[in-house]
PDB file of N, CA and C in Angstrom:
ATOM      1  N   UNK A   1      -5.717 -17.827   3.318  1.00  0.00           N
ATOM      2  CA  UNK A   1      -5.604 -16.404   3.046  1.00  0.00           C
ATOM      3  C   UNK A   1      -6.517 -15.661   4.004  1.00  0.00           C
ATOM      4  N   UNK A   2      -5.698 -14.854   4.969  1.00  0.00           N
ATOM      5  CA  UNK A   2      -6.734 -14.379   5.738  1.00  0.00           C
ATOM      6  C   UNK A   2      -7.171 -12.058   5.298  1.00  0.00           C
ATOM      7  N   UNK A   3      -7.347 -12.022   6.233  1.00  0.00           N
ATOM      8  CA  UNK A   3      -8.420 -10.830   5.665  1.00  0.00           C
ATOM      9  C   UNK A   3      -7.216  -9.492   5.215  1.00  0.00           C
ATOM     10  N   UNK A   4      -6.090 -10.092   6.174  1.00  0.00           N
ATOM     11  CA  UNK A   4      -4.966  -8.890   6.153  1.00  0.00           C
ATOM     12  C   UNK A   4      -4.292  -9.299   4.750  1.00  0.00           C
ATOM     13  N   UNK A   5      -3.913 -10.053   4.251  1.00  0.00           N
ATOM     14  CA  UNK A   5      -3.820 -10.446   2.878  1.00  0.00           C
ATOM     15  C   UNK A   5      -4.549 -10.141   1.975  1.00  0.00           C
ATOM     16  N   UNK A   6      -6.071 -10.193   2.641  1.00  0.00           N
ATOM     17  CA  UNK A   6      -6.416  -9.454   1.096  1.00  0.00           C
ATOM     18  C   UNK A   6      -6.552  -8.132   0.964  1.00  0.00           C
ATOM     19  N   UNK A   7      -6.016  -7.095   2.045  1.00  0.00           N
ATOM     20  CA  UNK A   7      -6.365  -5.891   1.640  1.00  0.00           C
ATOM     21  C   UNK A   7      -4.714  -5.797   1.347  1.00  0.00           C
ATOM     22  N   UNK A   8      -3.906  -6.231   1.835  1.00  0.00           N
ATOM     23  CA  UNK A   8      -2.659  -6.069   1.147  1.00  0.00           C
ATOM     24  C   UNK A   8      -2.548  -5.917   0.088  1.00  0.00           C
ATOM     25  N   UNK A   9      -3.178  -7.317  -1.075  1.00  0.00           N
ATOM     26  CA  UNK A   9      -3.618  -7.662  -2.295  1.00  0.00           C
ATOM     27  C   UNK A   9      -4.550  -6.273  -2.773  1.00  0.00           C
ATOM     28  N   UNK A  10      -5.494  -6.065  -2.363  1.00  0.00           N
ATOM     29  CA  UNK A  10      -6.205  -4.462  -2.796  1.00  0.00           C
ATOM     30  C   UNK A  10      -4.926  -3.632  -2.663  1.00  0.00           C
ATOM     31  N   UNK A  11      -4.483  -3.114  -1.998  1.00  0.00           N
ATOM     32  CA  UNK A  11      -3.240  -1.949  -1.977  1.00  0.00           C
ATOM     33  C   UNK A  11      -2.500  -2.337  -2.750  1.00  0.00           C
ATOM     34  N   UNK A  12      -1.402  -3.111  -3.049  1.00  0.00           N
ATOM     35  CA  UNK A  12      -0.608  -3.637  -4.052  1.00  0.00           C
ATOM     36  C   UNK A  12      -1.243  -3.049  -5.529  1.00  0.00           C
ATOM     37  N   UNK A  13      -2.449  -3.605  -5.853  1.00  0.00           N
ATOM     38  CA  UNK A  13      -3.444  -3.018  -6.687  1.00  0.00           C
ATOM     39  C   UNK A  13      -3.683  -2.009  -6.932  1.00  0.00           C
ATOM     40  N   UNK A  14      -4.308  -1.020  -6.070  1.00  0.00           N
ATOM     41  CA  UNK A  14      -4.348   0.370  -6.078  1.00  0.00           C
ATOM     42  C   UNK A  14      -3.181   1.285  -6.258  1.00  0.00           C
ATOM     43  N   UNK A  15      -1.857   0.533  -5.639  1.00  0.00           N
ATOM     44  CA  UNK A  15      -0.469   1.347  -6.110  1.00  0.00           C
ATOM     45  C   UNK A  15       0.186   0.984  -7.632  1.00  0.00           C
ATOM     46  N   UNK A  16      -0.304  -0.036  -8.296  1.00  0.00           N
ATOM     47  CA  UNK A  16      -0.235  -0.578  -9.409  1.00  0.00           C
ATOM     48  C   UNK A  16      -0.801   0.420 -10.618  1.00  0.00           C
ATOM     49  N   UNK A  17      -2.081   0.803 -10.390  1.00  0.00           N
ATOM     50  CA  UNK A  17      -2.635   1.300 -10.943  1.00  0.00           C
ATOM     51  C   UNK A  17      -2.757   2.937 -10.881  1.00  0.00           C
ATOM     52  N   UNK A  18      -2.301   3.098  -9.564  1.00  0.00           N
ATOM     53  CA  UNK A  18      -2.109   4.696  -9.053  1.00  0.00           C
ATOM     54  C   UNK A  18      -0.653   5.128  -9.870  1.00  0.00           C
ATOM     55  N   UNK A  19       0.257   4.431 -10.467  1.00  0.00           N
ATOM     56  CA  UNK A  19       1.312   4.821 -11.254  1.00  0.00           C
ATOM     57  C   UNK A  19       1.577   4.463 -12.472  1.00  0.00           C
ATOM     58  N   UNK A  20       0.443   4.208 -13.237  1.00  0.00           N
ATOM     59  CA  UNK A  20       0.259   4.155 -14.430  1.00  0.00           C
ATOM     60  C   UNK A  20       0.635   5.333 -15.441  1.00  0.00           C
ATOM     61  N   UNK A  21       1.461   5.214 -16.272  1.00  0.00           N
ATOM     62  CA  UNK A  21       1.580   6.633 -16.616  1.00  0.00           C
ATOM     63  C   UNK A  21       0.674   6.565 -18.001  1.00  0.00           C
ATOM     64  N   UNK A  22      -0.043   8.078 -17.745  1.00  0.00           N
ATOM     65  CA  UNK A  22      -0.898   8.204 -19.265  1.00  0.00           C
ATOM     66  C   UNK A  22      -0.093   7.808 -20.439  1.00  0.00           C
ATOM     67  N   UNK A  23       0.694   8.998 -21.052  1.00  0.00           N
ATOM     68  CA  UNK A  23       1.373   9.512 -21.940  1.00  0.00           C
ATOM     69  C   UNK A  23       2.296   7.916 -22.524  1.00  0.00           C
ATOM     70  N   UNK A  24       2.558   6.928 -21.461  1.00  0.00           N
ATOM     71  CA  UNK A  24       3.045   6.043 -21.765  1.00  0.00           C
ATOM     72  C   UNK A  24       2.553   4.735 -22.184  1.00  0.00           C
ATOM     73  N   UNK A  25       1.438   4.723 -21.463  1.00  0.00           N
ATOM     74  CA  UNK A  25       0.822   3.091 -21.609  1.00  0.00           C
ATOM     75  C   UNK A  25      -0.412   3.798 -21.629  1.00  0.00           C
ATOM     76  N   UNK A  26      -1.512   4.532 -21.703  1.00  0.00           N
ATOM     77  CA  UNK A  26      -2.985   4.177 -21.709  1.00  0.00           C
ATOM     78  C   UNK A  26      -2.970   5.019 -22.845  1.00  0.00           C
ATOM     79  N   UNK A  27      -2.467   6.164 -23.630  1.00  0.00           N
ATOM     80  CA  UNK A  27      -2.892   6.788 -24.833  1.00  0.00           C
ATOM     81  C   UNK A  27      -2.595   5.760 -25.484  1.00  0.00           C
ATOM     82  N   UNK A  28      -1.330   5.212 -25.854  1.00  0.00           N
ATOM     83  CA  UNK A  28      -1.224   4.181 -27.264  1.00  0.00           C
ATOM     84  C   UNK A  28      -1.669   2.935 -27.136  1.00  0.00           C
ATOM     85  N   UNK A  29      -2.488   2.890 -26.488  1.00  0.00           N
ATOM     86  CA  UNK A  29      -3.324   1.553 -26.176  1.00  0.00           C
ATOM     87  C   UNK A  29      -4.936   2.306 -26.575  1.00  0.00           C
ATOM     88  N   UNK A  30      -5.237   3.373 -26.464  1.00  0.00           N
ATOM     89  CA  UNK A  30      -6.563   4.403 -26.738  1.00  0.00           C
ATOM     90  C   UNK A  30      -7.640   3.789 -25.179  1.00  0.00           C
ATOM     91  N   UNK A  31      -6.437   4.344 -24.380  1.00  0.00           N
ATOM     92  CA  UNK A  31      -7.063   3.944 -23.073  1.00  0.00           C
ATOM     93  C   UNK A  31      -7.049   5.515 -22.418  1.00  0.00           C
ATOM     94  N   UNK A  32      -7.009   6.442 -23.305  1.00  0.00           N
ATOM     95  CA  UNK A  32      -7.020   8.048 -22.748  1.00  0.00           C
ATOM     96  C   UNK A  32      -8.340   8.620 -22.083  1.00  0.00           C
ATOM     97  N   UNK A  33      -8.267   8.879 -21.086  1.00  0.00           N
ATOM     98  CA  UNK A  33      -9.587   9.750 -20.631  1.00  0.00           C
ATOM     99  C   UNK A  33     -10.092  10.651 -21.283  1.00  0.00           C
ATOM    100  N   UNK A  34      -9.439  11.051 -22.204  1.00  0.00           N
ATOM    101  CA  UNK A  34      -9.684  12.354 -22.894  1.00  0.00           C
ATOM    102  C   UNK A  34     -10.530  11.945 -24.278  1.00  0.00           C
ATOM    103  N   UNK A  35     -10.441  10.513 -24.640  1.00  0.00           N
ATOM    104  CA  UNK A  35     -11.055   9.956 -25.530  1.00  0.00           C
ATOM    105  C   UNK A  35     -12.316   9.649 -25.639  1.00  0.00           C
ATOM    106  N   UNK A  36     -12.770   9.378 -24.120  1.00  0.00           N
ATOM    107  CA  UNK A  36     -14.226   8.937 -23.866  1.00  0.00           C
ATOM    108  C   UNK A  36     -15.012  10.207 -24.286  1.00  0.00           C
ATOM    109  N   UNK A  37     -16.326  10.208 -24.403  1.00  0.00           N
ATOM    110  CA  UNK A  37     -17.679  11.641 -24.497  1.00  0.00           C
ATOM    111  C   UNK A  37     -18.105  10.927 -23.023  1.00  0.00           C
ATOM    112  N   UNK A  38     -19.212  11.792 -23.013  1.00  0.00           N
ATOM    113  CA  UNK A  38     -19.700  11.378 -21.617  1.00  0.00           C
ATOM    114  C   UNK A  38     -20.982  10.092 -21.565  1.00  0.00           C
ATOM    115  N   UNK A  39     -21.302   9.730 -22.757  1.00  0.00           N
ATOM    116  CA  UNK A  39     -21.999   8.910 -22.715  1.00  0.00           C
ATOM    117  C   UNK A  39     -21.238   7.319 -22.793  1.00  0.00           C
ATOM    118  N   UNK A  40     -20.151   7.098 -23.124  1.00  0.00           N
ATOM    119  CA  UNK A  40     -18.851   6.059 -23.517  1.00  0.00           C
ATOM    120  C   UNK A  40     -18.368   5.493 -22.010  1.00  0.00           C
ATOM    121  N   UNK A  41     -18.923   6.398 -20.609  1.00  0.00           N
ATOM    122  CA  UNK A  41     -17.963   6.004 -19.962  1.00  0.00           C
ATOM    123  C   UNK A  41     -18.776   4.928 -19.085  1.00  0.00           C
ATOM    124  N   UNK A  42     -19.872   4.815 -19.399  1.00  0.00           N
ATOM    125  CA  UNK A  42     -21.188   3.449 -18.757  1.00  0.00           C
ATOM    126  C   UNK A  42     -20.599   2.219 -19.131  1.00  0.00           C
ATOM    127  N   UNK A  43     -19.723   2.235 -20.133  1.00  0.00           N
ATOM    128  CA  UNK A  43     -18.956   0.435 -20.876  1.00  0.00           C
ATOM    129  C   UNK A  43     -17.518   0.134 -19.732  1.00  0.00           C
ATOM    130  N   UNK A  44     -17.599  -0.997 -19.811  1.00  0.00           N
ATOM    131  CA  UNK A  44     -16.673  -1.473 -18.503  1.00  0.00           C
ATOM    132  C   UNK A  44     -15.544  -0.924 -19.237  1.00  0.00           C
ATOM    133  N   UNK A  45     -14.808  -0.354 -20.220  1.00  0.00           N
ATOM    134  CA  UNK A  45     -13.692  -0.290 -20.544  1.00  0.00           C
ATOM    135  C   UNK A  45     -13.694   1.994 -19.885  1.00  0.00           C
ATOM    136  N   UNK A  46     -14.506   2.084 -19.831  1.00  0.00           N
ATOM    137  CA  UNK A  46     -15.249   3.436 -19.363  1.00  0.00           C
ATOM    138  C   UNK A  46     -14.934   3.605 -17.232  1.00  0.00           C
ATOM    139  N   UNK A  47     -15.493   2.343 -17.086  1.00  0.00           N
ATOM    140  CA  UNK A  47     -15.439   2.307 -15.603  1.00  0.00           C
ATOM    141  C   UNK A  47     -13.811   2.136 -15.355  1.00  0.00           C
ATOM    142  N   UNK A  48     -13.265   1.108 -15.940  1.00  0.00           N
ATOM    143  CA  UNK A  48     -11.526   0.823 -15.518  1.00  0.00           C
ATOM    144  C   UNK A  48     -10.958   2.317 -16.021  1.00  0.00           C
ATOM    145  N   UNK A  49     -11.260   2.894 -16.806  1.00  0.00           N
ATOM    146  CA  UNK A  49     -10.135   4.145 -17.073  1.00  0.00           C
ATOM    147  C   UNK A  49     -10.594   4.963 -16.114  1.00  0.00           C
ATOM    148  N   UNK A  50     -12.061   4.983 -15.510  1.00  0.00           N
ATOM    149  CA  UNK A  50     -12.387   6.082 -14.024  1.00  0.00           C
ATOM    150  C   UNK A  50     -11.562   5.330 -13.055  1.00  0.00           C
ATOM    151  N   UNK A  51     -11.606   4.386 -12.881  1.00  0.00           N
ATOM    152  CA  UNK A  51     -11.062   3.604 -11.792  1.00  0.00           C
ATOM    153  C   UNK A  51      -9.598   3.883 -11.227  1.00  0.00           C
ATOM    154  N   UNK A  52      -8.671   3.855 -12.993  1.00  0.00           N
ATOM    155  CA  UNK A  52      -7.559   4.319 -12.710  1.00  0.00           C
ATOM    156  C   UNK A  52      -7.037   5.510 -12.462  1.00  0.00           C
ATOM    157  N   UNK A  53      -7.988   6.675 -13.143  1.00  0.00           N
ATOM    158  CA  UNK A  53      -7.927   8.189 -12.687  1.00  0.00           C
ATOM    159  C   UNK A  53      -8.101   8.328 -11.438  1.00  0.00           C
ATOM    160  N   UNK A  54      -9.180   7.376 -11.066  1.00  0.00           N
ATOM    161  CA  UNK A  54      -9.580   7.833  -9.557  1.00  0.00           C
ATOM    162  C   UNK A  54      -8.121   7.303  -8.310  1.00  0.00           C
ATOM    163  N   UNK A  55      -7.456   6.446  -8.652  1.00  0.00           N
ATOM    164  CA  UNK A  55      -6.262   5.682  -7.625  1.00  0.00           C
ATOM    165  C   UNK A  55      -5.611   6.908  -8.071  1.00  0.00           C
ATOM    166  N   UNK A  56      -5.146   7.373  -9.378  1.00  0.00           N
ATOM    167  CA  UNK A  56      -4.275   8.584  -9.422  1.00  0.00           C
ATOM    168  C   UNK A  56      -4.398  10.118  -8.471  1.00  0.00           C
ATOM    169  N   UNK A  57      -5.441  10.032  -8.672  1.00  0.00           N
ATOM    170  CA  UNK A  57      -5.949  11.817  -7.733  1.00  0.00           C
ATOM    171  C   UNK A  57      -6.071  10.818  -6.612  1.00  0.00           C
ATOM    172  N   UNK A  58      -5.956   9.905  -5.966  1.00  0.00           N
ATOM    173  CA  UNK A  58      -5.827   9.373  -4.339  1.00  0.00           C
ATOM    174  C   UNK A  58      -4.622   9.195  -3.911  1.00  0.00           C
ATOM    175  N   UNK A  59      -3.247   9.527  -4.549  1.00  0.00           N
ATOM    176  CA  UNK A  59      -1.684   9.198  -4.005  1.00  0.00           C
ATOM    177  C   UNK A  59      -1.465   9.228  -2.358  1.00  0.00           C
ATOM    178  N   UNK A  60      -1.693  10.463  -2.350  1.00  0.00           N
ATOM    179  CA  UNK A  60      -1.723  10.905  -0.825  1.00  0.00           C
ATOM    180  C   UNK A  60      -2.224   9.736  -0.047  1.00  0.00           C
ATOM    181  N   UNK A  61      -3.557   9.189   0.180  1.00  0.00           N
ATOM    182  CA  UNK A  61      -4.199   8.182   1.109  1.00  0.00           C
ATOM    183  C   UNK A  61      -3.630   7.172   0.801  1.00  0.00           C
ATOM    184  N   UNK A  62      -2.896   6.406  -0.267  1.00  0.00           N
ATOM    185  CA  UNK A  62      -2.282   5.380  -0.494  1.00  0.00           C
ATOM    186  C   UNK A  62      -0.593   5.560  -0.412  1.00  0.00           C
ATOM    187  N   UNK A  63      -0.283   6.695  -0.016  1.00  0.00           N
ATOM    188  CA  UNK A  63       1.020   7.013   0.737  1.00  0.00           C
ATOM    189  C   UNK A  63       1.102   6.332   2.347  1.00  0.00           C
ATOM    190  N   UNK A  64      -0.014   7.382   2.793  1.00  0.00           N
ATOM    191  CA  UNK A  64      -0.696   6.917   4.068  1.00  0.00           C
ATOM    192  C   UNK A  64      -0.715   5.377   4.299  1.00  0.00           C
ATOM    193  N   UNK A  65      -1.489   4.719   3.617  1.00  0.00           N
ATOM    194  CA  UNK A  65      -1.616   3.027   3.760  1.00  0.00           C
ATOM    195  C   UNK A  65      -0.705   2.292   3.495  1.00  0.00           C
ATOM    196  N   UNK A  66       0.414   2.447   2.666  1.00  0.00           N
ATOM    197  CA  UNK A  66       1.281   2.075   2.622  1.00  0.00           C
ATOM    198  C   UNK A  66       2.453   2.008   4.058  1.00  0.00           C
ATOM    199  N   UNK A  67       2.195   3.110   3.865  1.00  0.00           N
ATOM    200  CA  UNK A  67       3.315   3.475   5.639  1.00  0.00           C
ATOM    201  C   UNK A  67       2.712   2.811   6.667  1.00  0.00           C
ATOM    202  N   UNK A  68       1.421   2.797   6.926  1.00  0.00           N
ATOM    203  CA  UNK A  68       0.715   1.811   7.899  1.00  0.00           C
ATOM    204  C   UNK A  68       0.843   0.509   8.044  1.00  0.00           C
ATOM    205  N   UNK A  69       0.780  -0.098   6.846  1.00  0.00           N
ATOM    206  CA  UNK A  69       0.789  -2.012   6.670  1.00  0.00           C
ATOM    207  C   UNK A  69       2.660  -2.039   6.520  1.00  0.00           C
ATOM    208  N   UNK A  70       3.652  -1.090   6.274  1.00  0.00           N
ATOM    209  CA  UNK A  70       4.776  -0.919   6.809  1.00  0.00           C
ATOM    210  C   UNK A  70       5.279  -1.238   8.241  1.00  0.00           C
ATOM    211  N   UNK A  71       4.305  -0.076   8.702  1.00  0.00           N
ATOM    212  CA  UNK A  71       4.657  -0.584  10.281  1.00  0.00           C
ATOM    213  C   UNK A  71       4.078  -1.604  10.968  1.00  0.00           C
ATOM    214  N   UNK A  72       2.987  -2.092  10.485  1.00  0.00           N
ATOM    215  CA  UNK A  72       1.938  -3.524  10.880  1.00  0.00           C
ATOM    216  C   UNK A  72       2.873  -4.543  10.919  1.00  0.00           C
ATOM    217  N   UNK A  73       3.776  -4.795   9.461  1.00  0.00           N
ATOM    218  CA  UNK A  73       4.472  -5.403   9.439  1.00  0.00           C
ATOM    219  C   UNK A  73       6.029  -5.652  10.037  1.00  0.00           C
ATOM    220  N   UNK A  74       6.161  -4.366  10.343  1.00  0.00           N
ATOM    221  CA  UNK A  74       7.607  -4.519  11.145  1.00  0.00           C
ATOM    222  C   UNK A  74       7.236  -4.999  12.394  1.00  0.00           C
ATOM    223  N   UNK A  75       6.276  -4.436  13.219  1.00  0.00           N
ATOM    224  CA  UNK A  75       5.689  -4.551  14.516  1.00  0.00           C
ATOM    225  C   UNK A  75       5.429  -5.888  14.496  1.00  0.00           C
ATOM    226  N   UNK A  76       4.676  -6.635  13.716  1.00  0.00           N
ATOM    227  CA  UNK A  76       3.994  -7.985  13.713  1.00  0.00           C
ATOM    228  C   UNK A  76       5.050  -9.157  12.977  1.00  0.00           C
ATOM    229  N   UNK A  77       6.038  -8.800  12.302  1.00  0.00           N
ATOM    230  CA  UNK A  77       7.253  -9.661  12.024  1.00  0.00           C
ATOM    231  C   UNK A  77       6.370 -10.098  10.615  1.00  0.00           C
TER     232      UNK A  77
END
């Protein structure tokens, strides 16, 4: 596994998680952002729901990277 694989593996990831829909899968699971106070969000279950907000407000740059390792790959077979 070399290095271009694993950021593939990160992107795959980040687009995984960048289309998560709230309303569908993280409220009825009580995975809502809106649930945490501000002291709740220091617990690892606190960091993964920032984590996934944060890939959401990033679409745009992972539009971008996507189209890039697109053409890496057409170019490079």
């Amino acid at each position: 596994m070399g290095l271009w694989t694993l950021l593939e593996g990160f992107l795959l990831l980040a687009n995984a998680l960048a289309i998560i829909n709230e309303d569908r899968f993280l409220a009825p699971r009580g995975w809502s952002f809106s649930e945490f106070s501000v002291g709740r969000t220091k617990s690892l279950k606190g960091q993964i729901i920032g984590l996934i907000y944060a890939t959401q407000y990033m679409r745009v740059p992972l539009i971008l990277l996507n189209a890039i390792c697109i053409v890496v790959k057409l170019v490079s077979g």
